[in-house]
C-alpha atoms as a PDB file:
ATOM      1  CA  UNK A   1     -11.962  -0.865  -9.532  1.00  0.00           C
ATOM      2  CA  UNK A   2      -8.959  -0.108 -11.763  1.00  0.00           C
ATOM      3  CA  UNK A   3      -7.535  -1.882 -15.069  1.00  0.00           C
ATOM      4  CA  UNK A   4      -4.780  -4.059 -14.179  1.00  0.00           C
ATOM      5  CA  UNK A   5      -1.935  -4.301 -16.426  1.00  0.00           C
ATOM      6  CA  UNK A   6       1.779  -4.804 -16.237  1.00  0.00           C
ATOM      7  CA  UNK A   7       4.485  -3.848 -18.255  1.00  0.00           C
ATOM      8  CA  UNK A   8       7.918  -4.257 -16.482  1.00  0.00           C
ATOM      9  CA  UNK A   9      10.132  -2.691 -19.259  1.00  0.00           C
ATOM     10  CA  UNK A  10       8.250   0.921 -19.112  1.00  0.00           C
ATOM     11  CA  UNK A  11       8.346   1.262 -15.264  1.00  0.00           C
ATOM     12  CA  UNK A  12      11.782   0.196 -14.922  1.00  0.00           C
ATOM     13  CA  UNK A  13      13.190   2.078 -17.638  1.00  0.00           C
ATOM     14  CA  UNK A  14      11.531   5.041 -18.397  1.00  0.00           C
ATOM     15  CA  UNK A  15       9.211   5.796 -14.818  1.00  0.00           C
ATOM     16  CA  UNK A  16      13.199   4.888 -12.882  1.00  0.00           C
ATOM     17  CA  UNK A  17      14.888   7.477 -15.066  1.00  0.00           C
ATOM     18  CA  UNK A  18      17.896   5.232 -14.875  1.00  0.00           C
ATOM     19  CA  UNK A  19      17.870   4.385 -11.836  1.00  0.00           C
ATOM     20  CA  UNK A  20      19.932   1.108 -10.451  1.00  0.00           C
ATOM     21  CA  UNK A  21      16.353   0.444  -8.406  1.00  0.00           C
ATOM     22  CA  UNK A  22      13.131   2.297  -7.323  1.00  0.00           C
ATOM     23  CA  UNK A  23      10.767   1.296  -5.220  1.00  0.00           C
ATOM     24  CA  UNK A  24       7.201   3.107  -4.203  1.00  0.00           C
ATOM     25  CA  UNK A  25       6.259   1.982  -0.517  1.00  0.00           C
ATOM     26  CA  UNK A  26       3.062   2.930   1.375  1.00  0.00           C
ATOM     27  CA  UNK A  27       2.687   2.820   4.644  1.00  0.00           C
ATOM     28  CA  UNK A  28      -0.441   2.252   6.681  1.00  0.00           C
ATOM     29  CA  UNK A  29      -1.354   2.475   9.745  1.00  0.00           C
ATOM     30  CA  UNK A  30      -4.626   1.279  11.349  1.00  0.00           C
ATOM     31  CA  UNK A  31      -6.276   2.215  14.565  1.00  0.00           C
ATOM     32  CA  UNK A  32      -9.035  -0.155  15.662  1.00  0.00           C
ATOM     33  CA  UNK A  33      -8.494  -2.623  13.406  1.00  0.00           C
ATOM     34  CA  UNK A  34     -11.864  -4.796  14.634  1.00  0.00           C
ATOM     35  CA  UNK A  35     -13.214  -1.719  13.243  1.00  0.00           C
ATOM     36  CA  UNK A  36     -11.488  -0.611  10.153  1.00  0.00           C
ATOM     37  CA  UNK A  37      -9.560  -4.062   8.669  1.00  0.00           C
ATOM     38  CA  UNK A  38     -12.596  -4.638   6.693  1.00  0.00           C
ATOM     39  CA  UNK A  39     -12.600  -1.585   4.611  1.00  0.00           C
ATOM     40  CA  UNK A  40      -9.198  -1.467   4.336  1.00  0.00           C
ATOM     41  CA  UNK A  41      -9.194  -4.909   2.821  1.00  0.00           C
ATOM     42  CA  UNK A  42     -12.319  -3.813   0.384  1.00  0.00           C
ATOM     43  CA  UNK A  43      -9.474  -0.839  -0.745  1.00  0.00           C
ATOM     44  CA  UNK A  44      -6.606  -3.085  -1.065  1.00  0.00           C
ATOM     45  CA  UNK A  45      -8.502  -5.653  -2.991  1.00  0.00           C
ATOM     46  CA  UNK A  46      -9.662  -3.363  -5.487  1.00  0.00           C
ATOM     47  CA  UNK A  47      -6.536  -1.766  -6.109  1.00  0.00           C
ATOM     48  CA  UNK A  48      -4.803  -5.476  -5.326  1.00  0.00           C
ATOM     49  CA  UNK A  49      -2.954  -5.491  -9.053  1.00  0.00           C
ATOM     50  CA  UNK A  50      -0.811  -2.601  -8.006  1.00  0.00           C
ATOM     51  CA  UNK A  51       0.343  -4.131  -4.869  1.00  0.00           C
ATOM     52  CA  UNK A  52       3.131  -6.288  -5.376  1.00  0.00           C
ATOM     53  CA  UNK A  53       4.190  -7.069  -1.812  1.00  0.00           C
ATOM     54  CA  UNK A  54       2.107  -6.837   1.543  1.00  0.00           C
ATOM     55  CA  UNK A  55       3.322  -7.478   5.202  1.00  0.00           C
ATOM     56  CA  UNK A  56       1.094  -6.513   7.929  1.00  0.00           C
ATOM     57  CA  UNK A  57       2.359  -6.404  11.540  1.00  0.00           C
ATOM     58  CA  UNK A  58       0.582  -5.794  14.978  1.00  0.00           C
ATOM     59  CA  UNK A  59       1.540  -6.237  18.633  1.00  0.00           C
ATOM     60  CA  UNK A  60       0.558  -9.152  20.686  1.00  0.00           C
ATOM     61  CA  UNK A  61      -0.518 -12.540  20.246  1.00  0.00           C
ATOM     62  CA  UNK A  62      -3.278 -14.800  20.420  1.00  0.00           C
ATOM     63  CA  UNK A  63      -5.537 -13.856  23.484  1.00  0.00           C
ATOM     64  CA  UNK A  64      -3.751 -10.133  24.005  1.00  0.00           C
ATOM     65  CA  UNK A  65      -4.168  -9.108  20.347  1.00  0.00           C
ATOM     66  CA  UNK A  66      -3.311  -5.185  19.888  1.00  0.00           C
ATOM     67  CA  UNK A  67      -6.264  -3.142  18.039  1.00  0.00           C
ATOM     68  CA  UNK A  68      -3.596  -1.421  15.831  1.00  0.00           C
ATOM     69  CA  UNK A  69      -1.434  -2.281  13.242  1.00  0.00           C
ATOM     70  CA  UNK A  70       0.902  -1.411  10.641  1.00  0.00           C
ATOM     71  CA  UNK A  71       0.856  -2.415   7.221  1.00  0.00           C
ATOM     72  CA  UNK A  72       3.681  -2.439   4.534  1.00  0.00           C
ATOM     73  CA  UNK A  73       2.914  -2.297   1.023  1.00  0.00           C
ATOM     74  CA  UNK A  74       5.304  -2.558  -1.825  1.00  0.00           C
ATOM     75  CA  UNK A  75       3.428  -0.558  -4.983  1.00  0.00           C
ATOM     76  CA  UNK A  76       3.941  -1.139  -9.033  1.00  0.00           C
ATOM     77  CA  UNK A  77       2.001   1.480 -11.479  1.00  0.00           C
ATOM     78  CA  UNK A  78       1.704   4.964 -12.370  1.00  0.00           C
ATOM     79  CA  UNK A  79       2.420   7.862 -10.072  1.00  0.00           C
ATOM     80  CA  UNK A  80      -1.524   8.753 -10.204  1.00  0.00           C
ATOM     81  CA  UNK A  81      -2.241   5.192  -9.189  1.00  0.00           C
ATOM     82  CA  UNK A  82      -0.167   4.498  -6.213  1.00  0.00           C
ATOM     83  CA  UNK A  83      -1.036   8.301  -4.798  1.00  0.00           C
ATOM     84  CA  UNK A  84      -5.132   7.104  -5.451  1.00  0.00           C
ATOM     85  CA  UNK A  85      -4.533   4.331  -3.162  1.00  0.00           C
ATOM     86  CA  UNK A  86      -3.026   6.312  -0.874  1.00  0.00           C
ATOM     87  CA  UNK A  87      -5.836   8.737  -1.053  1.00  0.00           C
ATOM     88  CA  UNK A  88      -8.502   6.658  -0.829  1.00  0.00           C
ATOM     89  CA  UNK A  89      -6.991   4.534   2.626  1.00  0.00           C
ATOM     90  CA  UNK A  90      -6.238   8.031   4.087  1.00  0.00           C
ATOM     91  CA  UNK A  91     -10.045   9.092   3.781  1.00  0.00           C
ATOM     92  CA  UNK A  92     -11.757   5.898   5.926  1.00  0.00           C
ATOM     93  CA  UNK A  93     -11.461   7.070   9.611  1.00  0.00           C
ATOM     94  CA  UNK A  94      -9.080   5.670  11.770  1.00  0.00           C
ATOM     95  CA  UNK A  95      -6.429   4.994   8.711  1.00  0.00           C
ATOM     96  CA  UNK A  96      -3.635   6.835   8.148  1.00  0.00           C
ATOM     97  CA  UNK A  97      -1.430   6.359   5.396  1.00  0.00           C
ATOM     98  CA  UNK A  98       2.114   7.647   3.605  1.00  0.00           C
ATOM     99  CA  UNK A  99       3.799   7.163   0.353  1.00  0.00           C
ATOM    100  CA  UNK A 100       7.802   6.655   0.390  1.00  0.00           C
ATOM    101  CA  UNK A 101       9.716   6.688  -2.736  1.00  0.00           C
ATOM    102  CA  UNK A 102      12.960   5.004  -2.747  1.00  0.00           C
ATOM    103  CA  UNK A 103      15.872   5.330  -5.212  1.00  0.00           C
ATOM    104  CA  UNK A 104      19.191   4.008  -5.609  1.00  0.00           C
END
């Protein structure tokens, strides 16, 4: 579990480098989700104060659900923190994961 804290000024400032925007995205796919969703979710959850915005998106609906999916996460934090997450989802089998910085 990590220590949550939050301090807009410092990342946006001095982590940006003067940057009109940055933004830290990880990417995550799942295979066998029926499988794998639930450790994934124990990961996100402990790391859940570093994860600003999540969208997760599979194919199919209702009775022809897909059994992989694709998840979006937008990340606040250190460097150290957001590649840990990525670490640790990239280690449970069937996950793959990548981090994507984005500056302007």
């Amino acid at each position: 579990m990590m220590n949550c804290w939050n301090n807009f000024d410092y990342f946006y400032i001095v982590k940006n480098k003067g940057n009109i925007m940055a933004k830290t995205i990880l990417l995550v796919l799942v295979g066998k989700r029926q499988e794998t969703a639930v450790k994934v979710q124990q990961v996100l959850t402990a790391w859940g104060c570093i994860i600003k915005t999540r969208l997760g998106i599979h194919d199919g609906v209702m009775d022809n659900c897909s059994d992989a999916g694709l998840l979006i996460l937008e990340l606040y934090g250190t460097d150290e923190q957001k590649e840990e997450l990525a670490r640790k989802i990239a280690v449970l089998p069937g996950v793959s994961s990548k981090l994507v910085n984005l500056n302007l």
